[in-house]
Structure formats: structure tokens, C-alpha cells
C-alpha atoms as a PDB file:
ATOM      1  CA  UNK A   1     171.875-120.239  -8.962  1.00  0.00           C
ATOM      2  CA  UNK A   2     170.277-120.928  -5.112  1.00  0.00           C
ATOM      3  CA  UNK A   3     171.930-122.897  -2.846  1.00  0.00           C
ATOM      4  CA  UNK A   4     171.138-123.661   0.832  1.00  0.00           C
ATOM      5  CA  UNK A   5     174.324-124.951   2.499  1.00  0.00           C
ATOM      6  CA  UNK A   6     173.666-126.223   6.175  1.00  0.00           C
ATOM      7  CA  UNK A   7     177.258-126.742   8.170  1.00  0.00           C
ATOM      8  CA  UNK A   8     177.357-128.644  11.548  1.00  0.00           C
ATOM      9  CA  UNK A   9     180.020-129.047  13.773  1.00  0.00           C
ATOM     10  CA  UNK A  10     180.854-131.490  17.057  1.00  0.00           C
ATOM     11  CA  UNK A  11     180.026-129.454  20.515  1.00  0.00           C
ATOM     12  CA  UNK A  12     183.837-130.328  20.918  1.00  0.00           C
ATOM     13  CA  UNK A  13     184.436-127.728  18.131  1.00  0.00           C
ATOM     14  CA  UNK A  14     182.670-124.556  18.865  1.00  0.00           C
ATOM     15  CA  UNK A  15     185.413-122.551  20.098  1.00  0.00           C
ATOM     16  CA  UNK A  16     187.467-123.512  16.752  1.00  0.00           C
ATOM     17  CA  UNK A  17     184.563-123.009  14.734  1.00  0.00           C
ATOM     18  CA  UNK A  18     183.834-119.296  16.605  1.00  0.00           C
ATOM     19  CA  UNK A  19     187.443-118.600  16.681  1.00  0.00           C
ATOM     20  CA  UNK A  20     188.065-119.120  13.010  1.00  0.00           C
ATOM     21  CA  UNK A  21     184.709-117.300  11.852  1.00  0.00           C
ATOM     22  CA  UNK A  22     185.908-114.115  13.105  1.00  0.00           C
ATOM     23  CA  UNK A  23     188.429-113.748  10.605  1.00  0.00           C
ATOM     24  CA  UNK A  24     186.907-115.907   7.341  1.00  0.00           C
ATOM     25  CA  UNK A  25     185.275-113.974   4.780  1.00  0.00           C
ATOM     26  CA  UNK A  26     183.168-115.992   1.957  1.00  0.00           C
ATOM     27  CA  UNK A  27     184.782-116.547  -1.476  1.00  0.00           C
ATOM     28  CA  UNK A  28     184.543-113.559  -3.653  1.00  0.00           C
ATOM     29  CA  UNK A  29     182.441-115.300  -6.691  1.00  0.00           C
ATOM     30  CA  UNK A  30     179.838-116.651  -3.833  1.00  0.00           C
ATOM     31  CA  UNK A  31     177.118-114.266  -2.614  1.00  0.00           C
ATOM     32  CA  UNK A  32     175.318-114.541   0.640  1.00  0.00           C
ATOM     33  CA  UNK A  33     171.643-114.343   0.519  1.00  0.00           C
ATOM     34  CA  UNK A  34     170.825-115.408   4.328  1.00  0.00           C
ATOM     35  CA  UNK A  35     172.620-116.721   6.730  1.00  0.00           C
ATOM     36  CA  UNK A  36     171.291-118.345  10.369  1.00  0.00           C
ATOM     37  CA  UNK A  37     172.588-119.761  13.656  1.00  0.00           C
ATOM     38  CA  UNK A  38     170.772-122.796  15.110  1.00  0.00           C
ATOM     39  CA  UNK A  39     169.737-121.176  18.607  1.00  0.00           C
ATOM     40  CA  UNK A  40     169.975-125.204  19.538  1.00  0.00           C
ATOM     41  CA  UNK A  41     173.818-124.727  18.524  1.00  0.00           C
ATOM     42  CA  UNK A  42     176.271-126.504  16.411  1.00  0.00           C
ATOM     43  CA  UNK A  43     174.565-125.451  13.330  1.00  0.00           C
ATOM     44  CA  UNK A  44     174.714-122.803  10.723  1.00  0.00           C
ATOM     45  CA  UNK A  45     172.496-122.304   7.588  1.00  0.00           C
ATOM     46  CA  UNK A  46     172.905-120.165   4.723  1.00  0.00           C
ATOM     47  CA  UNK A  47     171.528-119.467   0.873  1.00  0.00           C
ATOM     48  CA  UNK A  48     174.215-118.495  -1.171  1.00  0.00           C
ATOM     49  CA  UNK A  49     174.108-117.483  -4.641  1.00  0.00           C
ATOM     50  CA  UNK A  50     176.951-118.481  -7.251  1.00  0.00           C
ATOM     51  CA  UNK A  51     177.134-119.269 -10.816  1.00  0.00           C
ATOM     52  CA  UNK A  52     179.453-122.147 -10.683  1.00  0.00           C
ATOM     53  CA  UNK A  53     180.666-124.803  -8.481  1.00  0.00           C
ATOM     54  CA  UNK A  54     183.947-122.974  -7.825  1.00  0.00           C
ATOM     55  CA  UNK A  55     182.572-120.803  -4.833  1.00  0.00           C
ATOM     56  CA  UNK A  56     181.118-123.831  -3.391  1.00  0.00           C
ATOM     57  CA  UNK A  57     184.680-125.481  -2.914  1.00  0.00           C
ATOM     58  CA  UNK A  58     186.131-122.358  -2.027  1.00  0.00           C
ATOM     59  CA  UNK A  59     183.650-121.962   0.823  1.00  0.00           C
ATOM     60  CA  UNK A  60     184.073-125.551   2.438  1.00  0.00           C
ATOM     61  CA  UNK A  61     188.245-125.518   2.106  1.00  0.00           C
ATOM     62  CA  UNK A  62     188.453-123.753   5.175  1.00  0.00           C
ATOM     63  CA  UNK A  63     186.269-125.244   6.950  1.00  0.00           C
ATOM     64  CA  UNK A  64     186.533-129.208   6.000  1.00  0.00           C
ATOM     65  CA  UNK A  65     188.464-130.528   8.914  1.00  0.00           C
ATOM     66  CA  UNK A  66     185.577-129.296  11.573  1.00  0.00           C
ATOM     67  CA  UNK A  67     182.414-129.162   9.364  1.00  0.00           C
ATOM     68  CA  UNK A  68     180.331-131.248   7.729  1.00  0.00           C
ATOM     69  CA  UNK A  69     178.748-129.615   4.982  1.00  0.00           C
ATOM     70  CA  UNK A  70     175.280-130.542   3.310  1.00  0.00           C
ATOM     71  CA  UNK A  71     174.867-128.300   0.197  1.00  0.00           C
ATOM     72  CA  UNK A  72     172.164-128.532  -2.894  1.00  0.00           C
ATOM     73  CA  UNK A  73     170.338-126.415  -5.044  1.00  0.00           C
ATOM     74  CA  UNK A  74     167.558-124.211  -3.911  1.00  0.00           C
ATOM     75  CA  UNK A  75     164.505-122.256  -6.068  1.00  0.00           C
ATOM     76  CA  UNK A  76     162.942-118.890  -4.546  1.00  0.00           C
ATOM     77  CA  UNK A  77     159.407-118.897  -4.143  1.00  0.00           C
ATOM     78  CA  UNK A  78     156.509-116.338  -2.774  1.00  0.00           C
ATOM     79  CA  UNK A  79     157.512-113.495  -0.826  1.00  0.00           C
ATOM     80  CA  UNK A  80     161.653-115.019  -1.066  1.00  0.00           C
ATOM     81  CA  UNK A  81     161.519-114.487  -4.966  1.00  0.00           C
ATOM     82  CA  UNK A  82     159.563-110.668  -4.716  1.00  0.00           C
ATOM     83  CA  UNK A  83     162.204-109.725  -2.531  1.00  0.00           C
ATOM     84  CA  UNK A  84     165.646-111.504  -4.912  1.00  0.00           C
ATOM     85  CA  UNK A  85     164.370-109.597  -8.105  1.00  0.00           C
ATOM     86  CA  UNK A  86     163.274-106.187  -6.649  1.00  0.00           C
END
């Protein structure tokens, strides 16, 4: 299963947020379709594929104290599906 997870942080916290990202890596059971940095800042966006909730926790553990994190279910259409099943 899709999910887009958007994560936004206080300008306060972007050298926490930069400093920790250098040495996170994503939860094993999570996949990472696409990921994106706001060019307007304090923002990050990624699809990430999973089969159960568990990656989903994993992924905001870390992170909780300086993110907020807005997470649901996404479906692949057009030229985004072609490109997921080829």
C-alpha cells in the first residue's frame, strides 16, 4: 500500500532536523517511492510503500519531538502507476 507522508518542522528546527537526517535511514519494512524538499523550506514530502502500519510508526519515532507528521493512503494513477508496475 501508497502512502504520502508530508513532515513539517518550526524554522527554529532546521539545523536539528538537517543534523539528524544525515544519519537516519527509513525503517527496513517501509520503501521509499519519492521523496521532496519544499524549496519554500520546512517541509518534506514523500510516498512510501509498506504493507502494514508498523513502518509507519517506525518512521515517525525518530522524528516526533520536531515533526509533525500528516500521513494517509495514496492510489497511483497515469504515468505514476506505468512506472510502479514496470
Amino acid at each position: 500500500m501508497y502512502f504520502m507522508m508530508i513532515c513539517t518542522w518550526e524554522p527554529k528546527d532546521e539545523k536539528e532536523v538537517r543534523t539528524r537526517k544525515v544519519s537516519w535511514d527509513w525503517p527496513e519494512d517501509l520503501k521509499v517511492i519519492s521523496e521532496y524538499y519544499d524549496l519554500q523550506g520546512c517541509r518534506t514530502i514523500y510516498v512510501v510503500q509498506t504493507e502494514d502500519a508498523k513502518g509507519l510508526i517506525a518512521a515517525r519515532a525518530a522524528w516526533i519531538d520536531v515533526l509533525k507528521f500528516e500521513i494517509f493512503p495514496v492510489y497511483p494513477l497515469g504515468v505514476t502507476k506505468k512506472q510502479l508496475t514496470t
